[in-house]
N, C-alpha and C. Protein backbone atom coordinates (compact mmCIF):
# COMPACT_ATOMS: atom_id res chain seq x y z
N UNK A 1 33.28 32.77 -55.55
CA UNK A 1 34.64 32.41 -55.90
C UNK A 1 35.56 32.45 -54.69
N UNK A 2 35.29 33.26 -53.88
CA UNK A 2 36.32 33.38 -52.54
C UNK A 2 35.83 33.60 -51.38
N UNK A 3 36.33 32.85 -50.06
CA UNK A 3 35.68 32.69 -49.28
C UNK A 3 36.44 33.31 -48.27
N UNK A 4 36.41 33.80 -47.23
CA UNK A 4 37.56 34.73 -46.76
C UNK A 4 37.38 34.43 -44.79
N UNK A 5 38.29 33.80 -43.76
CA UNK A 5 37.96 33.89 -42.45
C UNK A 5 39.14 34.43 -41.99
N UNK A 6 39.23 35.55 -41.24
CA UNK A 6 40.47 35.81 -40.57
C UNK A 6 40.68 35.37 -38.81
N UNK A 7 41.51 34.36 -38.64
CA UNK A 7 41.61 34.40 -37.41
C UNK A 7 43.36 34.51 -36.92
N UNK A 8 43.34 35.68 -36.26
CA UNK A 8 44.96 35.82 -36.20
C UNK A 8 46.34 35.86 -36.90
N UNK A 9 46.07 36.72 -37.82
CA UNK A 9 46.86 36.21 -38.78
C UNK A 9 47.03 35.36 -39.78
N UNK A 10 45.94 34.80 -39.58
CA UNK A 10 45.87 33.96 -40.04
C UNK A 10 44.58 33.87 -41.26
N UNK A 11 44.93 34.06 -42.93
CA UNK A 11 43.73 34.19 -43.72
C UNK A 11 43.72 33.60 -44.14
N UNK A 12 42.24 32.83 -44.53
CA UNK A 12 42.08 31.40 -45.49
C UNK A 12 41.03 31.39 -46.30
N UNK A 13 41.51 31.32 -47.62
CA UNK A 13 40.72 31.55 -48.75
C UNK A 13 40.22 29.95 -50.18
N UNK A 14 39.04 30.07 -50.19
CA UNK A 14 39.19 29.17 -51.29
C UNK A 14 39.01 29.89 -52.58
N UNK A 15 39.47 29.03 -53.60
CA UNK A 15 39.70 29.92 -55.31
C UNK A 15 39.27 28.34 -55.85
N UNK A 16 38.50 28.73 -56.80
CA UNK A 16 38.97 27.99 -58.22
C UNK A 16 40.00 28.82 -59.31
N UNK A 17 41.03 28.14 -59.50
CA UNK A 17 42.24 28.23 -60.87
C UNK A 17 42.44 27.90 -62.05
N UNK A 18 41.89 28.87 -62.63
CA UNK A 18 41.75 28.61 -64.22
C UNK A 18 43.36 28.19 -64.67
N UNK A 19 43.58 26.87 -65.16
CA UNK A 19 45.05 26.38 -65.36
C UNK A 19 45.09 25.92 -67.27
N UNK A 20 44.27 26.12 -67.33
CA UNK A 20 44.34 25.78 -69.19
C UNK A 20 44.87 26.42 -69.75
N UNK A 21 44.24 28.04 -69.90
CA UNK A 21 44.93 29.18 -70.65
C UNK A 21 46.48 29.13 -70.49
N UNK A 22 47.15 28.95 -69.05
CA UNK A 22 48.14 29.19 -69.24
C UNK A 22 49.35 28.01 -69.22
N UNK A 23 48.69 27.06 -69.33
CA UNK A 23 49.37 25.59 -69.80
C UNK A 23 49.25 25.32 -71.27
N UNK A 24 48.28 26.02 -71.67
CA UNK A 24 47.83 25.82 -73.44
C UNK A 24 49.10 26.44 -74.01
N UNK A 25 49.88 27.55 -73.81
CA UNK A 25 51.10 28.41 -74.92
C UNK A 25 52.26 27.42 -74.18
N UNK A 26 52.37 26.58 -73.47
CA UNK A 26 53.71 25.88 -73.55
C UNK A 26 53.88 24.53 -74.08
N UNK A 27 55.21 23.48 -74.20
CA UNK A 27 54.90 22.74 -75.09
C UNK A 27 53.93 21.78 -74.44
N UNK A 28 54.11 20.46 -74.94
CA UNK A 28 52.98 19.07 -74.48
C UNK A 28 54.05 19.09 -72.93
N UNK A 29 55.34 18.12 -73.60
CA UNK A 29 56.18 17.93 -72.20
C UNK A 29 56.67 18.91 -71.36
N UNK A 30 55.63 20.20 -70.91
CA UNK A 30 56.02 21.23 -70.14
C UNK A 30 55.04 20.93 -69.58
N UNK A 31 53.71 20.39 -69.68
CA UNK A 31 52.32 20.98 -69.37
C UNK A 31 52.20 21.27 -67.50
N UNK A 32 52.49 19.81 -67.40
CA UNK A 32 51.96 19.81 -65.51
C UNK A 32 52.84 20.97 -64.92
N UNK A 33 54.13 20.58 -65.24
CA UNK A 33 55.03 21.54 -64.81
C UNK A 33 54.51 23.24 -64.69
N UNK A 34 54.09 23.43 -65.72
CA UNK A 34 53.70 25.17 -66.15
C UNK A 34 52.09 25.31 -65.07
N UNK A 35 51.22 24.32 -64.93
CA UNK A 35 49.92 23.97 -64.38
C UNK A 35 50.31 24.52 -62.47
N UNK A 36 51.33 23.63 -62.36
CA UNK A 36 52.34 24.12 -60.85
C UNK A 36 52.31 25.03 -60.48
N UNK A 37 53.31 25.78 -61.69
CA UNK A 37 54.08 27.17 -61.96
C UNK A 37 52.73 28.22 -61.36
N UNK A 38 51.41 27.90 -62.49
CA UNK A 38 50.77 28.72 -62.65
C UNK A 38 49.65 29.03 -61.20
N UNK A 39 49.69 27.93 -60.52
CA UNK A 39 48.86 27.65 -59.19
C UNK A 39 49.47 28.54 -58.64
N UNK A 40 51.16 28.55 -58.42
CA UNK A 40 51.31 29.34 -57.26
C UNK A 40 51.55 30.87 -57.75
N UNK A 41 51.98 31.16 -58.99
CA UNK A 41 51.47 32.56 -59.64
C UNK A 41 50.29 33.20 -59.36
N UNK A 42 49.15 32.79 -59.59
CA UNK A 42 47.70 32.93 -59.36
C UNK A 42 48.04 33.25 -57.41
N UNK A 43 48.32 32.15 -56.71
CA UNK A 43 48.30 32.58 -55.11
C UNK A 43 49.35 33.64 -54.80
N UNK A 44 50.06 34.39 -55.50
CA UNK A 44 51.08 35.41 -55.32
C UNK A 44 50.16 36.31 -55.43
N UNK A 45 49.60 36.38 -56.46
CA UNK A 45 48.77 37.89 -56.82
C UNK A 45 47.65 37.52 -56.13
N UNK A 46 47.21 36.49 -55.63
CA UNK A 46 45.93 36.89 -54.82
C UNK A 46 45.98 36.68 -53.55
N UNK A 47 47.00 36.83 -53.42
CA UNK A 47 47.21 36.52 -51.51
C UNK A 47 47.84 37.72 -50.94
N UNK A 48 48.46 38.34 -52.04
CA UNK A 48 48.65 39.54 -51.81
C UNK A 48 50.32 39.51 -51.13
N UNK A 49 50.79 38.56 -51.65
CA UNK A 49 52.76 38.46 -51.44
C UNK A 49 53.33 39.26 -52.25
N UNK A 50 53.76 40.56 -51.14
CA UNK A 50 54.71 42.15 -51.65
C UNK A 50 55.83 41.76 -52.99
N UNK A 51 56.21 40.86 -52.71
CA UNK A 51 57.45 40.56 -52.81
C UNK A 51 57.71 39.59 -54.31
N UNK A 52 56.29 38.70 -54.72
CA UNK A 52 56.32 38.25 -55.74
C UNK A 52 57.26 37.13 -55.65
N UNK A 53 56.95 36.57 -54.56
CA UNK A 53 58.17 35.27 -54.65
C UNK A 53 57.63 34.08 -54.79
N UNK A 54 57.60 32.78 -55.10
CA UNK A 54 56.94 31.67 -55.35
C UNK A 54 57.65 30.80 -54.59
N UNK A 55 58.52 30.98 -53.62
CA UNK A 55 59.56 30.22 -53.03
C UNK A 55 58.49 30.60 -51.70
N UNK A 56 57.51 31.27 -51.37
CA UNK A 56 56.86 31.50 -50.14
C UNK A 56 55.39 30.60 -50.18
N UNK A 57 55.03 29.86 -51.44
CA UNK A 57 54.12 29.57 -51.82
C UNK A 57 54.13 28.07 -51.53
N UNK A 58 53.52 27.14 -50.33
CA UNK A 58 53.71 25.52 -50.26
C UNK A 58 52.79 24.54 -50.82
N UNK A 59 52.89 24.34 -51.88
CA UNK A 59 51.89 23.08 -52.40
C UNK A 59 51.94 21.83 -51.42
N UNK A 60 50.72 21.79 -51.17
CA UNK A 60 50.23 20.34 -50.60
C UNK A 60 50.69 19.15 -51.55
N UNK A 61 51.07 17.93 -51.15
CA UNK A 61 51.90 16.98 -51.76
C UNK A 61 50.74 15.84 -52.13
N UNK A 62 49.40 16.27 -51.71
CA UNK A 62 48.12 15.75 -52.38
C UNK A 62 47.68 16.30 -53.45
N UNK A 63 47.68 17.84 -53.24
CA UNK A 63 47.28 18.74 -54.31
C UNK A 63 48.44 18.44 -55.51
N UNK A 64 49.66 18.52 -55.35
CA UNK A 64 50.41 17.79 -56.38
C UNK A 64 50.61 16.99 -57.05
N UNK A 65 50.23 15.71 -56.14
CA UNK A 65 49.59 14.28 -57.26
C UNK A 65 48.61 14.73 -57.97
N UNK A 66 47.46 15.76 -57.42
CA UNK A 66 46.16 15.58 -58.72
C UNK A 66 46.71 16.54 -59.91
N UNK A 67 47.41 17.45 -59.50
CA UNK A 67 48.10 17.78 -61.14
C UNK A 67 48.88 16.63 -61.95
N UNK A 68 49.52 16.12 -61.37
CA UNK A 68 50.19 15.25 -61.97
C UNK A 68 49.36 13.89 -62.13
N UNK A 69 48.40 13.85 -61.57
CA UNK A 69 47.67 12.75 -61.94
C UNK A 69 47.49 11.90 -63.53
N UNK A 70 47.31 12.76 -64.38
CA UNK A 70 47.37 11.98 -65.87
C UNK A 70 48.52 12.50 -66.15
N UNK A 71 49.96 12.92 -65.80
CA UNK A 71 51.04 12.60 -66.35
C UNK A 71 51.23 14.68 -66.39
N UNK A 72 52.29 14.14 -67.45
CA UNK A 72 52.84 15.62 -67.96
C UNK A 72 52.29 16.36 -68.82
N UNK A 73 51.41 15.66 -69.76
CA UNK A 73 50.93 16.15 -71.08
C UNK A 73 49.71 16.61 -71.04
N UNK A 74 48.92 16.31 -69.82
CA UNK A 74 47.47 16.34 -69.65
C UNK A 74 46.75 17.10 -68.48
N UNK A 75 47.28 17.96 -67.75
CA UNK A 75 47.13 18.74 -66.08
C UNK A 75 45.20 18.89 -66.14
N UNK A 76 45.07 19.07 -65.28
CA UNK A 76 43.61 19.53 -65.09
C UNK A 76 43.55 20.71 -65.79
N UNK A 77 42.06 21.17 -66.46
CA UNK A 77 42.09 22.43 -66.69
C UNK A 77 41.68 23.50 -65.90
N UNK A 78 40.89 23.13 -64.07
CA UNK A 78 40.62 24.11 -63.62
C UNK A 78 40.96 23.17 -62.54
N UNK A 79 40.99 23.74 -60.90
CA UNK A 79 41.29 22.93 -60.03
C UNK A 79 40.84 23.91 -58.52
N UNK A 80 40.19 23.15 -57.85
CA UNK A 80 39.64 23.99 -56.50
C UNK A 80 40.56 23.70 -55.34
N UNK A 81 41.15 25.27 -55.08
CA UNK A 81 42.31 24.88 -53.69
C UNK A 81 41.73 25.94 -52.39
N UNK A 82 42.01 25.85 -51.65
CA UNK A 82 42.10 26.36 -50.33
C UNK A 82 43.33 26.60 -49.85
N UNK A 83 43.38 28.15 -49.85
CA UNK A 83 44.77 28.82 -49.11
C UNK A 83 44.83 29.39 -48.17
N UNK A 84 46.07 29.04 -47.38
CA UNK A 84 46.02 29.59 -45.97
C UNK A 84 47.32 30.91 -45.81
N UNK A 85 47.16 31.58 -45.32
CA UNK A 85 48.48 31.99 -45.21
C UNK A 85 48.38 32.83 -43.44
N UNK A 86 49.70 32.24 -43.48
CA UNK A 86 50.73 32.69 -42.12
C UNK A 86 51.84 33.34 -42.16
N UNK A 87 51.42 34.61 -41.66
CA UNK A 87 52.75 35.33 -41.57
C UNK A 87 52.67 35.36 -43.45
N UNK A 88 53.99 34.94 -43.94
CA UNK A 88 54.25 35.10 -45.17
C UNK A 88 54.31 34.08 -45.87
N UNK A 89 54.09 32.75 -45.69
CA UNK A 89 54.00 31.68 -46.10
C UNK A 89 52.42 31.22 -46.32
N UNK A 90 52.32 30.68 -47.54
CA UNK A 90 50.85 30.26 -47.76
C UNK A 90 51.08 29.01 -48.23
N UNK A 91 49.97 28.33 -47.20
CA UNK A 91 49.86 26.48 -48.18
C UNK A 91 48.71 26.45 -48.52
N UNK A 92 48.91 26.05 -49.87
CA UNK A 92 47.69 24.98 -50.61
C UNK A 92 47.65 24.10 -50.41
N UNK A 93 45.90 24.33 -50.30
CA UNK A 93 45.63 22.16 -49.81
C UNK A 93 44.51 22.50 -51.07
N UNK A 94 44.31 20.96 -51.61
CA UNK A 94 43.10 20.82 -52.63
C UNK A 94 41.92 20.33 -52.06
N UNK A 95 40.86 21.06 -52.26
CA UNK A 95 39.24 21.18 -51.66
C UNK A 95 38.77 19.70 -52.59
N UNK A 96 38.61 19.55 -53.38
CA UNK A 96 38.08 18.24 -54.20
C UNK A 96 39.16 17.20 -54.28
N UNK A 97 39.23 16.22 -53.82
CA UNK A 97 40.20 14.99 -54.16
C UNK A 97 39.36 14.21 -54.77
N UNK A 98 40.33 13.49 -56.06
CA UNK A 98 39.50 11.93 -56.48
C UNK A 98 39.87 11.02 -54.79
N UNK A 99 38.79 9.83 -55.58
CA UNK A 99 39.12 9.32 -54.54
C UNK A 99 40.15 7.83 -54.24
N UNK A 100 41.01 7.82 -55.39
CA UNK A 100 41.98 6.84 -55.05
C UNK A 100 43.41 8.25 -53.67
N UNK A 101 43.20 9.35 -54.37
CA UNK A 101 44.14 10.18 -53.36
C UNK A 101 43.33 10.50 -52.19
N UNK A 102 42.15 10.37 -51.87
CA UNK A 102 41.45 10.93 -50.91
C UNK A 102 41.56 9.39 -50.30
N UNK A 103 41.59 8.18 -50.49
CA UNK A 103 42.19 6.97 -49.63
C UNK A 103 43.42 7.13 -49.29
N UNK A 104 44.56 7.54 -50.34
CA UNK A 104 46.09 7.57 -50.02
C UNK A 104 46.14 8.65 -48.51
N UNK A 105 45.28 9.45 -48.47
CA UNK A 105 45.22 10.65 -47.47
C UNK A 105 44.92 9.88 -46.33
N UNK A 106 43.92 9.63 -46.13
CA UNK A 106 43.19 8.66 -45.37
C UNK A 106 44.04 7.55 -43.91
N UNK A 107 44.72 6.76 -45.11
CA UNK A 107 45.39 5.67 -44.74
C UNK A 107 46.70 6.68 -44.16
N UNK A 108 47.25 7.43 -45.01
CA UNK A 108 48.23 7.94 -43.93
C UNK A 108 48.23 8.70 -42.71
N UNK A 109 47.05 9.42 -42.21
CA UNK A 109 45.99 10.02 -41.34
C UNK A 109 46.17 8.79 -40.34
N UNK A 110 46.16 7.64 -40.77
CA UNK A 110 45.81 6.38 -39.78
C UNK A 110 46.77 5.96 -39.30
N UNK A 111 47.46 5.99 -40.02
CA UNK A 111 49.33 5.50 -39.80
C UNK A 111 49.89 6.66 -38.78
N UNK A 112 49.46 8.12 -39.01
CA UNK A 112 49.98 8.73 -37.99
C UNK A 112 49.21 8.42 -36.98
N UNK A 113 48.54 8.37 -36.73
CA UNK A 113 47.88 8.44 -35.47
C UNK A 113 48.07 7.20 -34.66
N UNK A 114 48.29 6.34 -35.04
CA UNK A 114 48.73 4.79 -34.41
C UNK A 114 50.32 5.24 -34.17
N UNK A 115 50.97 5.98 -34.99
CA UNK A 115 52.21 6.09 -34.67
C UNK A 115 52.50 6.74 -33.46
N UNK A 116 51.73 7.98 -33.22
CA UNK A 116 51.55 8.82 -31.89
C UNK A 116 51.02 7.93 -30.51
N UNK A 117 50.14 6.75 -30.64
CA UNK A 117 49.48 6.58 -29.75
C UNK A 117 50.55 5.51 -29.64
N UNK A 118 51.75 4.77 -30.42
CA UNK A 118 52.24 3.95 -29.70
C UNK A 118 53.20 4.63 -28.99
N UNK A 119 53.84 5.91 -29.44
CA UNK A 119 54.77 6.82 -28.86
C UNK A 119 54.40 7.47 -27.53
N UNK A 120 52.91 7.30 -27.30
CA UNK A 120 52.52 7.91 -26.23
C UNK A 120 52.45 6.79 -24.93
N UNK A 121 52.47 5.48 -25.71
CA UNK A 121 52.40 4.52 -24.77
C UNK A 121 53.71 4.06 -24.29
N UNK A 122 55.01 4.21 -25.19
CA UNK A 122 56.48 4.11 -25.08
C UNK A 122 56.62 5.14 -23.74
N UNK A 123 55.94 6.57 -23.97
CA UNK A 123 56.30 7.42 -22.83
C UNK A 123 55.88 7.28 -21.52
N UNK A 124 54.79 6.56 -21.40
CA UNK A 124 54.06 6.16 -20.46
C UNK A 124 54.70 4.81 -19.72
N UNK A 125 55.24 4.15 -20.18
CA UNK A 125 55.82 3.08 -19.48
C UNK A 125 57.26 3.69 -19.03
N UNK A 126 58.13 4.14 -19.92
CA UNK A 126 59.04 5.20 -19.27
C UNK A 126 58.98 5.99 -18.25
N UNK A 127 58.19 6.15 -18.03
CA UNK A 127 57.69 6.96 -16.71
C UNK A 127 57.43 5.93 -15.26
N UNK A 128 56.55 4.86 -15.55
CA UNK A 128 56.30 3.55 -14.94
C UNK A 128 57.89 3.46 -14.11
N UNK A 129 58.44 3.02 -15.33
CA UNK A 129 59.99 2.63 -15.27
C UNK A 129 60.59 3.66 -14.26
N UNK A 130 60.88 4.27 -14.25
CA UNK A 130 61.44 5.61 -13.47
C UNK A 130 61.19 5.65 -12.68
N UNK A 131 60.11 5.15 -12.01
CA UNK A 131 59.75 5.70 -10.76
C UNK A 131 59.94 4.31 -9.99
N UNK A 132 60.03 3.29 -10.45
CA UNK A 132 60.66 2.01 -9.99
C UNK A 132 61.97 2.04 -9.70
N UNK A 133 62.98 2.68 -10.99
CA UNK A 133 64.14 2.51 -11.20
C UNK A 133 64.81 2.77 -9.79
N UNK A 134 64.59 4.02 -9.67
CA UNK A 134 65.81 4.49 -8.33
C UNK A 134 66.32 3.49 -7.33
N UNK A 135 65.62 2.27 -6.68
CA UNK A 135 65.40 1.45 -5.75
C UNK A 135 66.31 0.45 -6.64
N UNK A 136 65.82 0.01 -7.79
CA UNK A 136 66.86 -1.14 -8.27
C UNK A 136 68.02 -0.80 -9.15
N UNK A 137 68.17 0.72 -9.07
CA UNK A 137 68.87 1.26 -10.52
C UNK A 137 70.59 1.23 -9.62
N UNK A 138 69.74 1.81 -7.87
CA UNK A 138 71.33 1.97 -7.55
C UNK A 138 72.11 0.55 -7.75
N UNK A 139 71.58 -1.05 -7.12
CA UNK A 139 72.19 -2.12 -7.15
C UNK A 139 72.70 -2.52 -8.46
N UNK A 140 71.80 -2.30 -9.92
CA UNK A 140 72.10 -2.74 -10.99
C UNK A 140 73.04 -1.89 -11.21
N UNK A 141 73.33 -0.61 -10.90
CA UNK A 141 75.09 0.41 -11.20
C UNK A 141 76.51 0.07 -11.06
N UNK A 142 76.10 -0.83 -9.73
CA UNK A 142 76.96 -1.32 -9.08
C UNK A 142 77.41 -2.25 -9.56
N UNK A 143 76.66 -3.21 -9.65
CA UNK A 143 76.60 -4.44 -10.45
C UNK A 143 77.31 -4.73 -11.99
N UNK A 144 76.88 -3.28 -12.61
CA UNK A 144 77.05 -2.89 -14.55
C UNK A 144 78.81 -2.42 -13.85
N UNK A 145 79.16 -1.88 -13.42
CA UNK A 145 80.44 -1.34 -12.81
C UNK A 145 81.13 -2.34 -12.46
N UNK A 146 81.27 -3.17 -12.16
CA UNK A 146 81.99 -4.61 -11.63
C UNK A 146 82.08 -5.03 -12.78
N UNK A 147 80.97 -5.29 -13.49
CA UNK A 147 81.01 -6.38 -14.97
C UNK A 147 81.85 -5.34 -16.02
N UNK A 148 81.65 -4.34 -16.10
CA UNK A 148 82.19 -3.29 -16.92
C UNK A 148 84.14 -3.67 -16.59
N UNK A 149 84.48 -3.64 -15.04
CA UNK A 149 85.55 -3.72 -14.97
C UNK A 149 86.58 -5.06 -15.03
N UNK A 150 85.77 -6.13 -14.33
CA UNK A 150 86.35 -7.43 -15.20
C UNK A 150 86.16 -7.63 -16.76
N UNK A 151 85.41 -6.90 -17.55
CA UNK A 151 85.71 -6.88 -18.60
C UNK A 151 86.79 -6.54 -19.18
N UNK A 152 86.91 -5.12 -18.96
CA UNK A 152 88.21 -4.41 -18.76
C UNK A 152 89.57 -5.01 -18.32
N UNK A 153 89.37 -6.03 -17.12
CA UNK A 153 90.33 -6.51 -16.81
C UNK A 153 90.88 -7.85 -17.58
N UNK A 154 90.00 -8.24 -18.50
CA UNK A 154 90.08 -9.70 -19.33
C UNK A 154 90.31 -9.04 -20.50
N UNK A 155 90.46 -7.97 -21.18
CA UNK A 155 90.42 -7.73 -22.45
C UNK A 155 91.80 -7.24 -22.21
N UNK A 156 92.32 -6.59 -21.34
CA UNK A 156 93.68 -6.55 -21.16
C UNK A 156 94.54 -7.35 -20.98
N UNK A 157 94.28 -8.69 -20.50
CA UNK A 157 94.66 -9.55 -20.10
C UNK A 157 95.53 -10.60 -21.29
N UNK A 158 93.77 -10.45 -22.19
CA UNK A 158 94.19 -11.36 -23.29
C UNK A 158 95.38 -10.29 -24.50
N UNK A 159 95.10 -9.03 -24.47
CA UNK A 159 96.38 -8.12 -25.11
C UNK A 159 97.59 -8.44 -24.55
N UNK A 160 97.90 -8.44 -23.55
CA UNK A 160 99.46 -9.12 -22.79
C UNK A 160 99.68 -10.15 -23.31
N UNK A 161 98.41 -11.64 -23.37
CA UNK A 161 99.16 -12.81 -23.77
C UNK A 161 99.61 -12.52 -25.50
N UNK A 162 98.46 -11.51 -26.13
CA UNK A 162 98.60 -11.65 -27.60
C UNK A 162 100.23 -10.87 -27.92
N UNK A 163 100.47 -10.41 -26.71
CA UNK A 163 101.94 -9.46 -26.43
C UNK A 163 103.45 -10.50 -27.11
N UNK A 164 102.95 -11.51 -26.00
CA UNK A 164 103.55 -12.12 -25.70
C UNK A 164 104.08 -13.28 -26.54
N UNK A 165 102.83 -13.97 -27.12
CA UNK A 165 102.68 -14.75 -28.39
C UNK A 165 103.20 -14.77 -29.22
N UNK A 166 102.85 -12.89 -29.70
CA UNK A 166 103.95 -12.35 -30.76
C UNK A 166 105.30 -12.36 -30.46
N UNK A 167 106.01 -11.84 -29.58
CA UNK A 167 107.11 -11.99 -29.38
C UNK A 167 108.09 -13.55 -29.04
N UNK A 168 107.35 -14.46 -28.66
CA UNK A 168 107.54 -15.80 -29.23
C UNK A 168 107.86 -16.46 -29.93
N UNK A 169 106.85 -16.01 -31.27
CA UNK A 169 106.57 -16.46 -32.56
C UNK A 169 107.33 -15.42 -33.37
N UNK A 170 107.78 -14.09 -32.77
CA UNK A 170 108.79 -13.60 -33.69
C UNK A 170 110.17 -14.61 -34.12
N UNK A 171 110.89 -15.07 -32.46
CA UNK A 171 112.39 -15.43 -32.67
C UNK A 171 112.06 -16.94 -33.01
N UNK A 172 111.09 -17.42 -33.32
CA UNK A 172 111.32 -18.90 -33.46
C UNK A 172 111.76 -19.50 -34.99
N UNK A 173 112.28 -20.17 -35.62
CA UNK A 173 112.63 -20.97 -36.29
C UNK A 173 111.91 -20.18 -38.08
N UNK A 174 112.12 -19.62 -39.17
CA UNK A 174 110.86 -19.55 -39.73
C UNK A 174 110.96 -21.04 -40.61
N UNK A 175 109.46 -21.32 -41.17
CA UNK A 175 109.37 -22.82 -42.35
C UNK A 175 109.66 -22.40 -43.78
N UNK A 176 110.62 -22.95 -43.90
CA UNK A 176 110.95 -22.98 -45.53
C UNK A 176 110.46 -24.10 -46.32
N UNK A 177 109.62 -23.80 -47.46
CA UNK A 177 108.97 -24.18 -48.52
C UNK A 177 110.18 -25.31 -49.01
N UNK A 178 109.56 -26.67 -49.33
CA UNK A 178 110.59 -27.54 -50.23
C UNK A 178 111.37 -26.66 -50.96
N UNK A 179 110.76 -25.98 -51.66
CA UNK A 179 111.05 -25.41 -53.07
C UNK A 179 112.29 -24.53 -53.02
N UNK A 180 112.42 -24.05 -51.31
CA UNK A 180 113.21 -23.24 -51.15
C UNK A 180 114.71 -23.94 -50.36
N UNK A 181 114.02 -24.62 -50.01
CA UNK A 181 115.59 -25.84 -49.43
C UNK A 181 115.77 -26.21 -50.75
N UNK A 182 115.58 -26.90 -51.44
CA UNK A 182 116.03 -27.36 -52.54
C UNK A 182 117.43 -26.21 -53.43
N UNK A 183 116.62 -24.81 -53.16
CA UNK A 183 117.58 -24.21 -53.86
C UNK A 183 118.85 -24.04 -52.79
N UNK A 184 118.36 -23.64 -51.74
CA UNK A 184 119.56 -23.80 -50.80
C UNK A 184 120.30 -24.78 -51.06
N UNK A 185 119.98 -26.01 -50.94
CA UNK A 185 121.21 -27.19 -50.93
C UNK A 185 122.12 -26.83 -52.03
N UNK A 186 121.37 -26.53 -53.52
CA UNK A 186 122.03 -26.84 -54.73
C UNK A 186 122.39 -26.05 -55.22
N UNK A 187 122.20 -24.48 -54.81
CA UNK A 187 123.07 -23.32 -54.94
C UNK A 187 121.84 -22.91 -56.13
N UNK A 188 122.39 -22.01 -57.28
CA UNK A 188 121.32 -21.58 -58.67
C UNK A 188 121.41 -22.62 -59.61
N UNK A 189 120.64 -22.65 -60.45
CA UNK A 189 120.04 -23.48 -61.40
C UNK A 189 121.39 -23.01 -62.26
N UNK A 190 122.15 -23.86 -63.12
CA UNK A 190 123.05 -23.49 -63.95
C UNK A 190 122.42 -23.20 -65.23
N UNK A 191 121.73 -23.43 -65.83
CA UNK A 191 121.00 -23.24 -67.24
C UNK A 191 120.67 -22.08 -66.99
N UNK A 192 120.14 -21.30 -65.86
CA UNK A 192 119.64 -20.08 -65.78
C UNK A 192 120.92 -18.98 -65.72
N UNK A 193 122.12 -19.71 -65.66
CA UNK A 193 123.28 -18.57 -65.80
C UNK A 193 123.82 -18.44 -67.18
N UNK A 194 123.41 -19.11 -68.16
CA UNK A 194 123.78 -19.08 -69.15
C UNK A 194 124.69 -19.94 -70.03
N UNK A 195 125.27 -20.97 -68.73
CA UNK A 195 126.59 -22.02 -69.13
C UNK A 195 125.85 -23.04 -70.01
């Protein structure tokens, strides 16, 4: 039932977890939930956490799909995990995967590792780069500094004329709508005064 290696602090045990008995006294739509509960209950008392806390206890997010695998109503009734614990923290990983999750594992295993090796190749040309740079980095400074400042000097430029524009187009003439000469010429509508 238990397999026991200590290296540094480090102890790692496998269990099978009897999860029926204590998923059987709650309702249907509790089941997986209580199946959870009861995994990391079981690794409190056998891992030997003083303290009785379940907040120290990390389920693997593989081992979690296979509880939840047929839903809420239906959890496994026994389930084989492997626990590690550090310091005071223990993770479960699950020793048996089906194998649509033992592909999902797989494929993401692959994805990291292409992710690292392009990150390692990003760092590697960065480095390339750098050691080139100094020789063309001082002229291109110089260069980004000039363009930086006629920029500067045209964006101010065009704020003065937009200065200016406005104040133009403040005192000039404003356009009155037909609608509004009309009343000008003819003073108010007399029907609207009541005569």
């Amino acid at each position: 039932m238990t397999e026991k290696t200590k290296t540094s602090d480090k102890i790692e045990r496998e269990y099978i977890i009897p999860l029926r008995h204590r998923w059987k006294i709650v309702p249907r739509y509790k089941r997986t939930n209580k199946a959870v509960k009861a995994v990391k209950e079981f690794l409190v008392r056998h891992m030997k956490i003083r303290d009785r806390d379940l907040d120290k206890i990390r389920v693997d997010k593989y081992l979690n799909e296979i509880l939840w695998q047929r839903g809420i109503r239906s959890p496994p009734s026994k389930i084989k995990v492997r626990a590690v614990k550090e310091g005071d923290i223990v993770r479960v990983y699950a020793v048996d995967m089906p194998k649509n999750i033992k592909f999902k594992k797989e494929r993401k295993e692959k994805v990291e590792t292409k992710a690292k090796k392009v990150a390692e190749k990003k760092k590697e040309e960065k480095k390339a780069e750098e050691v080139e740079k100094p020789i063309v980095e001082e002229n291109t400074e110089k260069k980004e500094k000039e363009e930086k400042e006629d920029k500067a000097a045209v964006v101010e430029a065009g704020k003065e004329i937009e200065k200016a524009d406005a104040k133009q187009e403040k005192h000039t003439t404003k356009v009155i709508s037909p609608k509004q000469e009309k009343n000008q010429r003819t003073g108010y509508n007399q029907s609207s005064r009541g005569h």
